[in-house]
PDB file of N, CA and C in Angstrom:
ATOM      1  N   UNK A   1       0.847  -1.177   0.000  1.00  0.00           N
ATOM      2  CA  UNK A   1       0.000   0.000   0.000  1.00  0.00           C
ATOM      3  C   UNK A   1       0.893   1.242   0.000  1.00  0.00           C
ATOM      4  N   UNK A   2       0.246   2.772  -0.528  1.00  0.00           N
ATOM      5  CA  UNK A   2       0.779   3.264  -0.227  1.00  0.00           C
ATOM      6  C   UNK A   2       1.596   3.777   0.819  1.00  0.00           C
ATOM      7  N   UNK A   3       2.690   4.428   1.192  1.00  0.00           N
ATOM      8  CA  UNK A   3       3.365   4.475   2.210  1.00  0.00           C
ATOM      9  C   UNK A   3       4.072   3.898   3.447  1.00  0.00           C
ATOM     10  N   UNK A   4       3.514   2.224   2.834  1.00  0.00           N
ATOM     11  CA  UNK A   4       4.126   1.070   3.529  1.00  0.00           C
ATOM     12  C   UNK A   4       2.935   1.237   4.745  1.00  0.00           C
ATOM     13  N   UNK A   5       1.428   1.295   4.658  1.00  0.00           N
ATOM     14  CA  UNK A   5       0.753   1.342   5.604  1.00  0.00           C
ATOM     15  C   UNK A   5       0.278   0.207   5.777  1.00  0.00           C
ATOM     16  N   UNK A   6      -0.146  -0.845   5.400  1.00  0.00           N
ATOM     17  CA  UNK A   6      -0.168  -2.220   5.510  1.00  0.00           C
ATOM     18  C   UNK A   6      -1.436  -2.345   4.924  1.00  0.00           C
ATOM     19  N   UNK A   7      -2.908  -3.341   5.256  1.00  0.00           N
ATOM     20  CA  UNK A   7      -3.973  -3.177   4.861  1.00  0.00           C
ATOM     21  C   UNK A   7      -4.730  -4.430   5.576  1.00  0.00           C
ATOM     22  N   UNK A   8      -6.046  -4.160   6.122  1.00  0.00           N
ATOM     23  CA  UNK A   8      -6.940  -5.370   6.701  1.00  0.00           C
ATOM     24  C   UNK A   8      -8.165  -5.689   5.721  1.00  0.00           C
ATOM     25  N   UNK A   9      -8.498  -6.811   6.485  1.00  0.00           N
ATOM     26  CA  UNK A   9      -9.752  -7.298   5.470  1.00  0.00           C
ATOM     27  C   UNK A   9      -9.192  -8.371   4.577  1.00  0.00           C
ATOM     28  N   UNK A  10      -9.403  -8.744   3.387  1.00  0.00           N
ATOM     29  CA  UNK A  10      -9.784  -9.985   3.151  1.00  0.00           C
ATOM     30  C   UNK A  10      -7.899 -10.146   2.474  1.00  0.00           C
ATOM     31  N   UNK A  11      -7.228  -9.015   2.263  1.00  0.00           N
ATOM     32  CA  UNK A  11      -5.693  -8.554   1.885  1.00  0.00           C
ATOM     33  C   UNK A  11      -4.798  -8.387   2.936  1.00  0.00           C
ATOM     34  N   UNK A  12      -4.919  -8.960   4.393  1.00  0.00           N
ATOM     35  CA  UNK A  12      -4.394  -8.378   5.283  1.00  0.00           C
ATOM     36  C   UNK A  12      -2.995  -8.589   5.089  1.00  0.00           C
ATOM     37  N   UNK A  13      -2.066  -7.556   5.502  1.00  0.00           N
ATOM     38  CA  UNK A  13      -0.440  -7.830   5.376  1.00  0.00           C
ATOM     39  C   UNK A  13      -0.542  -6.572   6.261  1.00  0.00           C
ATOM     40  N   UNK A  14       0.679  -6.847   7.030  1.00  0.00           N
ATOM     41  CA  UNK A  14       1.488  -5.710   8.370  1.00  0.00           C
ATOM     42  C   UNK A  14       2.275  -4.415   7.576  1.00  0.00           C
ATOM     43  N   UNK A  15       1.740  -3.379   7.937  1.00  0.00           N
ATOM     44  CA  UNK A  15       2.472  -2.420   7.783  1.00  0.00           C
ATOM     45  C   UNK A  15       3.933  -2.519   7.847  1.00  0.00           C
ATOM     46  N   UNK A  16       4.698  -1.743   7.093  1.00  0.00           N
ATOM     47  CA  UNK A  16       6.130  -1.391   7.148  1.00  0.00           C
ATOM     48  C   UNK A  16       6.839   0.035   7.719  1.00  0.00           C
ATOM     49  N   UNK A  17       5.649   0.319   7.770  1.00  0.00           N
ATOM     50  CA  UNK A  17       5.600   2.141   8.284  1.00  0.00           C
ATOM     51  C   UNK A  17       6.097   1.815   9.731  1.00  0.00           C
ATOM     52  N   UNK A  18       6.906   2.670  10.239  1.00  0.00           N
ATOM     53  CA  UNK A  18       7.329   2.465  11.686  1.00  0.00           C
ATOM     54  C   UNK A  18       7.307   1.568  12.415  1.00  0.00           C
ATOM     55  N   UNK A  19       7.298   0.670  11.417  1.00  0.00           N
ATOM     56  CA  UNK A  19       7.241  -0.800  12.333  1.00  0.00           C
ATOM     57  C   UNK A  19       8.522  -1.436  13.456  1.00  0.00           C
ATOM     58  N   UNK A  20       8.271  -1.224  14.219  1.00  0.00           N
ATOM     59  CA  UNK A  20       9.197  -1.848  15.463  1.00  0.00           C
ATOM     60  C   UNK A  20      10.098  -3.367  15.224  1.00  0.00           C
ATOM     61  N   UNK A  21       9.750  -4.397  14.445  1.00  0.00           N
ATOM     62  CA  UNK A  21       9.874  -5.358  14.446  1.00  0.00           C
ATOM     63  C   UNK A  21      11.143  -5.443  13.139  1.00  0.00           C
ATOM     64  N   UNK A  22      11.147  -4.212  12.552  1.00  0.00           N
ATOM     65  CA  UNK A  22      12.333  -4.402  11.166  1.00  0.00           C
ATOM     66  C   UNK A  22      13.345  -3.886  12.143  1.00  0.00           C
ATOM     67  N   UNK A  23      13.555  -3.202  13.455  1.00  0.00           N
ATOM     68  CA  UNK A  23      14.511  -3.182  14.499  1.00  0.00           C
ATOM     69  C   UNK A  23      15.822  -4.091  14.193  1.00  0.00           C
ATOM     70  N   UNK A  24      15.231  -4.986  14.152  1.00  0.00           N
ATOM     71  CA  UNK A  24      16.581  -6.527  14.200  1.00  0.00           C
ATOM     72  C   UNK A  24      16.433  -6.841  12.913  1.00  0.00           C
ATOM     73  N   UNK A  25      17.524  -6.415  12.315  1.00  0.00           N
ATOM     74  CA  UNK A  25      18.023  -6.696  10.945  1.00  0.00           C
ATOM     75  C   UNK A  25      17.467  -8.380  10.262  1.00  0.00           C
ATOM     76  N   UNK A  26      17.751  -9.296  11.198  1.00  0.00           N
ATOM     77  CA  UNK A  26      17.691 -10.477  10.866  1.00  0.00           C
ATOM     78  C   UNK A  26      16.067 -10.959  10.668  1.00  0.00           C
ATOM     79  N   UNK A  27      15.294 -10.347  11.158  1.00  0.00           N
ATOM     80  CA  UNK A  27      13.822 -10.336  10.797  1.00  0.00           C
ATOM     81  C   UNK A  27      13.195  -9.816   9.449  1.00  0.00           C
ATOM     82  N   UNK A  28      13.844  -8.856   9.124  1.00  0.00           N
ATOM     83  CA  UNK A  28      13.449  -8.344   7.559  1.00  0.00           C
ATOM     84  C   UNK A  28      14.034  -9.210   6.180  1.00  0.00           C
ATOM     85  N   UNK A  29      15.546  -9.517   7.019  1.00  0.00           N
ATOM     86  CA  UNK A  29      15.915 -10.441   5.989  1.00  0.00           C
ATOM     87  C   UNK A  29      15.733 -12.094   5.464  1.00  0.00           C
ATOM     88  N   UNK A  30      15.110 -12.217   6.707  1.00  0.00           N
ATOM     89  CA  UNK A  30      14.735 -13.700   6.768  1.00  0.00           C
ATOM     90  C   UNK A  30      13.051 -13.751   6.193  1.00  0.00           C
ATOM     91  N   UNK A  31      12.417 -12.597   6.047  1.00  0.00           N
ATOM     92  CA  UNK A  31      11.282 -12.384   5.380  1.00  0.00           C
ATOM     93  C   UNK A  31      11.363 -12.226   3.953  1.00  0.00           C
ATOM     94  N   UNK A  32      12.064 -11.625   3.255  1.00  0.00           N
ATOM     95  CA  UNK A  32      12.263 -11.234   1.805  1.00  0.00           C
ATOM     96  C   UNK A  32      12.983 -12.587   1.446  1.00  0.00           C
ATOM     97  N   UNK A  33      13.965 -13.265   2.417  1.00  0.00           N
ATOM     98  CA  UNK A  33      14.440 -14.671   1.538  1.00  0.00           C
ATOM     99  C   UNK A  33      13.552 -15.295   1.239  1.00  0.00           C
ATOM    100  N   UNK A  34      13.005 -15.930   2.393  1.00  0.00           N
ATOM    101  CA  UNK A  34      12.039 -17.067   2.681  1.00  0.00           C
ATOM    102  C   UNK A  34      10.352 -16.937   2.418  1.00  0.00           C
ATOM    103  N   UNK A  35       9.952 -15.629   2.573  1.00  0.00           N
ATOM    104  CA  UNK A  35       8.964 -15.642   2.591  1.00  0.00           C
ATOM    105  C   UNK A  35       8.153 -16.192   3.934  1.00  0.00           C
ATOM    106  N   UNK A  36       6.775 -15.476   4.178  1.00  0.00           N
ATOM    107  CA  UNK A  36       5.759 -15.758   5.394  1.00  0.00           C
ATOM    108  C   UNK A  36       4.415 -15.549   5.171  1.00  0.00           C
ATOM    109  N   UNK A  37       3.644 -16.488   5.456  1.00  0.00           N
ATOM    110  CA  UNK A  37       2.439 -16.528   5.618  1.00  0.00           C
ATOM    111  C   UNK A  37       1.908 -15.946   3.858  1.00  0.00           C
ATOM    112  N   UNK A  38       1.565 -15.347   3.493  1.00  0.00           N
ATOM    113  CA  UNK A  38       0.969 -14.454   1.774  1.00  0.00           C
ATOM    114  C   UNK A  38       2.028 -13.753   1.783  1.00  0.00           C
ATOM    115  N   UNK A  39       3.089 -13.640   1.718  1.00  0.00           N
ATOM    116  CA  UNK A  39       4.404 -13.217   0.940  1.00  0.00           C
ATOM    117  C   UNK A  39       5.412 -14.360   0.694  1.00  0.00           C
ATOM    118  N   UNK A  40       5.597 -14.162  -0.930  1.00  0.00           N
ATOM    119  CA  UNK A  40       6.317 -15.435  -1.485  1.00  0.00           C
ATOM    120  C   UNK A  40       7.702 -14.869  -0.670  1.00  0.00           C
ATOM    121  N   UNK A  41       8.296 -16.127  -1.477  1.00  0.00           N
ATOM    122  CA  UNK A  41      10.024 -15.744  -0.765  1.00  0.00           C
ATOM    123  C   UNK A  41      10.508 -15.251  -2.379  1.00  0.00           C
ATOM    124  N   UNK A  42      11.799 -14.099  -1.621  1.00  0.00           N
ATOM    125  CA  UNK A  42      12.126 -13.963  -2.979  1.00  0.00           C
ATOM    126  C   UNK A  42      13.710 -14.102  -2.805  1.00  0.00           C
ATOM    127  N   UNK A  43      14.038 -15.224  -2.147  1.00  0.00           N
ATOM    128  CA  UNK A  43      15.183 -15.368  -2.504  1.00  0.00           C
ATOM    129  C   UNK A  43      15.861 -15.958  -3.711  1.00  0.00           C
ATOM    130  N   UNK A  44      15.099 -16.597  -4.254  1.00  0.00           N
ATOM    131  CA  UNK A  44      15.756 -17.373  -5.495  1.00  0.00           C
ATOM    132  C   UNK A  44      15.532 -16.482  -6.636  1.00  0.00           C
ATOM    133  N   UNK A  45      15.073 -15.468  -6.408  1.00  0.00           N
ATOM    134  CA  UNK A  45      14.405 -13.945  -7.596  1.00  0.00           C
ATOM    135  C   UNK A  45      15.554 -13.125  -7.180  1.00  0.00           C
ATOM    136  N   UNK A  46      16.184 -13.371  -6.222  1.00  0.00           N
ATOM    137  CA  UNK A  46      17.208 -11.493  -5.790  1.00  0.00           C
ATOM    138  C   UNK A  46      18.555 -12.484  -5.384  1.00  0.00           C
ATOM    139  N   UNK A  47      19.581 -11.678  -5.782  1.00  0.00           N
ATOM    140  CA  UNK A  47      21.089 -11.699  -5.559  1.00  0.00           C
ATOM    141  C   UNK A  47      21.208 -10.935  -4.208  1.00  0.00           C
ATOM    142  N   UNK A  48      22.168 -11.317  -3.615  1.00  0.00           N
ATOM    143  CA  UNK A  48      22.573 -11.064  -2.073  1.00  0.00           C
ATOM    144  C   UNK A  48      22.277  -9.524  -2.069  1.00  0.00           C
ATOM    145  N   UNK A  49      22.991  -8.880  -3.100  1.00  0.00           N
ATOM    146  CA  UNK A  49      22.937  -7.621  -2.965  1.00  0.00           C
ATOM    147  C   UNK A  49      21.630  -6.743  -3.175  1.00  0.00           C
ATOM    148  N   UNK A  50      20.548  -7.435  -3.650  1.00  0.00           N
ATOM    149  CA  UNK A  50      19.398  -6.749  -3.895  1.00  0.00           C
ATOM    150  C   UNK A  50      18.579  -7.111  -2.818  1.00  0.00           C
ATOM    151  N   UNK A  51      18.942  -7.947  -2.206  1.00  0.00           N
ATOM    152  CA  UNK A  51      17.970  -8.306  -0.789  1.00  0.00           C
ATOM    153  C   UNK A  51      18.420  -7.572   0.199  1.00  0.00           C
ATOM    154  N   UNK A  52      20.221  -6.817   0.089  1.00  0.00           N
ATOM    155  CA  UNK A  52      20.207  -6.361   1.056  1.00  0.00           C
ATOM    156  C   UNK A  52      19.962  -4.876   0.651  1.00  0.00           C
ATOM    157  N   UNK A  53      19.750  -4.872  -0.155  1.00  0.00           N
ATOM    158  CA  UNK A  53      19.169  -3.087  -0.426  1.00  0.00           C
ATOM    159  C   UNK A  53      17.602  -2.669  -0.172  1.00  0.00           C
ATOM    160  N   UNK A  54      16.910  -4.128  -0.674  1.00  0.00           N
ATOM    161  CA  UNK A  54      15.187  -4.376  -0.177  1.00  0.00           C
ATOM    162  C   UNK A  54      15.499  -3.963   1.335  1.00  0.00           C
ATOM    163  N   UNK A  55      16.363  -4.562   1.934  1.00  0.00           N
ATOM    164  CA  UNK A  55      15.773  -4.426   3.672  1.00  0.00           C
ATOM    165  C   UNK A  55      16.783  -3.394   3.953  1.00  0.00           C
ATOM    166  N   UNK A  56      17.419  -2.755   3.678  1.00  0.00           N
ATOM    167  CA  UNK A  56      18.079  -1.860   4.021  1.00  0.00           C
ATOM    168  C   UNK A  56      17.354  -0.235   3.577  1.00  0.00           C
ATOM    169  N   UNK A  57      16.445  -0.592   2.378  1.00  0.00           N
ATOM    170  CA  UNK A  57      15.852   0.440   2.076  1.00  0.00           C
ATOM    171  C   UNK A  57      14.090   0.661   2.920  1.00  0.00           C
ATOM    172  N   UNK A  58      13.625  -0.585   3.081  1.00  0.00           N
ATOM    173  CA  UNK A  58      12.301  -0.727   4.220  1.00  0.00           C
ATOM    174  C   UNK A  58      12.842  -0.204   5.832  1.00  0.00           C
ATOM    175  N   UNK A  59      14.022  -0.614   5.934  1.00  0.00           N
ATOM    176  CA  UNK A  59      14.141   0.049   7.266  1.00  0.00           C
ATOM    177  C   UNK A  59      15.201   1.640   7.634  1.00  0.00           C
ATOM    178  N   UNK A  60      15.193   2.169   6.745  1.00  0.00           N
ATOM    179  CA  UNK A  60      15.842   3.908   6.605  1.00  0.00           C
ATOM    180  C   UNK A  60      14.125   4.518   5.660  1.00  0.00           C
ATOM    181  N   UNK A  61      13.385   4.201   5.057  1.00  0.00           N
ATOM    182  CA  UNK A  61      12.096   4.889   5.081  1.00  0.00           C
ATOM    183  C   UNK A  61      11.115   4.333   4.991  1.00  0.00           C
ATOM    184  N   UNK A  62       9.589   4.947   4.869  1.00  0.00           N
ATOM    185  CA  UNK A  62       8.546   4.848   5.558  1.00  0.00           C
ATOM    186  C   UNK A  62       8.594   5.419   7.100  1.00  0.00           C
ATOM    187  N   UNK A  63       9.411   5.919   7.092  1.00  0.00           N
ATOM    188  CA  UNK A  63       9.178   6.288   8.891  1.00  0.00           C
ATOM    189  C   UNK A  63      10.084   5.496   9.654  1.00  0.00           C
ATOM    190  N   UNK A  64      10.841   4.948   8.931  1.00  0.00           N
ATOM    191  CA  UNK A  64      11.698   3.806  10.294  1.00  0.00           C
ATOM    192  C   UNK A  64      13.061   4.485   9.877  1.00  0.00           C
ATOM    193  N   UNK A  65      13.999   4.491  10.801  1.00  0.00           N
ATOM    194  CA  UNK A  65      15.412   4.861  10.882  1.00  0.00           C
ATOM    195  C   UNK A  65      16.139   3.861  11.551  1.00  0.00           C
ATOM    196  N   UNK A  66      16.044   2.754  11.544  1.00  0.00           N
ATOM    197  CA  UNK A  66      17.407   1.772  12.022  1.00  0.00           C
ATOM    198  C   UNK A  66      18.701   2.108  10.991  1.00  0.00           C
ATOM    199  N   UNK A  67      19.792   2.765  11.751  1.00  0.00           N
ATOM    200  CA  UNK A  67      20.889   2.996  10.997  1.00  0.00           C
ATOM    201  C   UNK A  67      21.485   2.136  10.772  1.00  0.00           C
ATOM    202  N   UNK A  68      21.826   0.935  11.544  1.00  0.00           N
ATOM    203  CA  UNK A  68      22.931  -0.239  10.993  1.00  0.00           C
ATOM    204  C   UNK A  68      22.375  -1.278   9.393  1.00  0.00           C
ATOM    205  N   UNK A  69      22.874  -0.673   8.867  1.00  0.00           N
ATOM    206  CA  UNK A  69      22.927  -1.661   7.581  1.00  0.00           C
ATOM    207  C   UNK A  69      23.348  -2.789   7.211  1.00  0.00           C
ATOM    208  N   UNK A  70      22.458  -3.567   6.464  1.00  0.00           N
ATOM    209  CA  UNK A  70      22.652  -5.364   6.171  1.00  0.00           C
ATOM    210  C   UNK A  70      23.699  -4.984   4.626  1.00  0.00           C
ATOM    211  N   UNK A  71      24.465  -6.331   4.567  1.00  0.00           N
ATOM    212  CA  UNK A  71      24.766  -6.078   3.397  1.00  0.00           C
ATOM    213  C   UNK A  71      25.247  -7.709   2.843  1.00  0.00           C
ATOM    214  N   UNK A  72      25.660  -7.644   1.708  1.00  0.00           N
ATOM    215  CA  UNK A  72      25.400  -9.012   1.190  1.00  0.00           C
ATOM    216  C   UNK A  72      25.394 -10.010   1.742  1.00  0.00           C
ATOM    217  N   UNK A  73      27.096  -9.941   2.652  1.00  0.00           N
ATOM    218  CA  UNK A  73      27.081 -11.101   3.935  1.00  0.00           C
ATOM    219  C   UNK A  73      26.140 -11.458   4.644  1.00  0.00           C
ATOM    220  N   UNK A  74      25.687 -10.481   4.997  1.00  0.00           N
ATOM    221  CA  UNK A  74      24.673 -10.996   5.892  1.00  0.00           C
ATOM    222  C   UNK A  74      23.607 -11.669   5.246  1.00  0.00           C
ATOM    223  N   UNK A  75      23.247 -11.268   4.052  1.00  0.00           N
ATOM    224  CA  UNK A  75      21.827 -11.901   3.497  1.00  0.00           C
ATOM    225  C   UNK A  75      22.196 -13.311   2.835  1.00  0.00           C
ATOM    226  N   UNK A  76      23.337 -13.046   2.517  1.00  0.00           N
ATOM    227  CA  UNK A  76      23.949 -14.708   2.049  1.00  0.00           C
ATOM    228  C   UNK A  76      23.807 -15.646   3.513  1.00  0.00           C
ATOM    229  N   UNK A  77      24.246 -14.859   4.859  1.00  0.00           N
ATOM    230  CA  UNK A  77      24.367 -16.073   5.753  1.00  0.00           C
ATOM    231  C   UNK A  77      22.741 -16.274   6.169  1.00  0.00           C
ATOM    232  N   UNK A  78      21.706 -15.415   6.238  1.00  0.00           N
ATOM    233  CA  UNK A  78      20.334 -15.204   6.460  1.00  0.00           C
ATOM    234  C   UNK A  78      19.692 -16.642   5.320  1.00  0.00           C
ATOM    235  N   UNK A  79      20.293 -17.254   4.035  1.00  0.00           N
ATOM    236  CA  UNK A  79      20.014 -18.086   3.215  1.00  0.00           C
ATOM    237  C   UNK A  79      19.819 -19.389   4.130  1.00  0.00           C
TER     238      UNK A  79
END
C-alpha cells in the first residue's frame, strides 16, 4: 500500500511504516528470503545484494530509521 501502511480485510499484510519489528536486521531479511504466511520468498528472484538493499531500504524509510545496515554477507548467511 501506499506508504508502507499495511492493509486489513480480506488482503491483510502488516504495515512497514514504523514498524518496530524491522529493528533486528535479521527479521526483515529472513522475510524477503524465505517468505511468510501471503508473501512469497524472494530469494531465489534477488542476488545477495538486492535483498540487502530491499531491507536496508524498508528500514531507513517509511518512517523507520534503524541505521545499521545489512549487506550481502549478511543476506547470504540469512540463506
Amino acid at each position: 500500500m501506499p506508504e508502507g501502511v499495511g492493509a486489513v480485510g480480506a488482503g491483510a499484510y502488516p504495515a512497514l511504516a514504523r514498524n518496530p519489528k524491522l529493528a533486528t536486521a535479521g527479521y526483515p531479511l529472513f522475510l524477503v528470503i524465505h517468505g511468510r504466511k501471503g508473501m512469497p520468498p524472494f530469494g531465489k528472484l534477488l542476488t545477495d545484494e538486492q535483498v540487502a538493499a530491499v531491507v536496508n531500504y524498508i528500514r531507513t524509510h517509511l518512517g523507520n530509521d534503524f541505521p545499521d545496515a545489512v549487506s550481502s554477507d549478511d543476506a547470504r548467511a540469512a540463506r
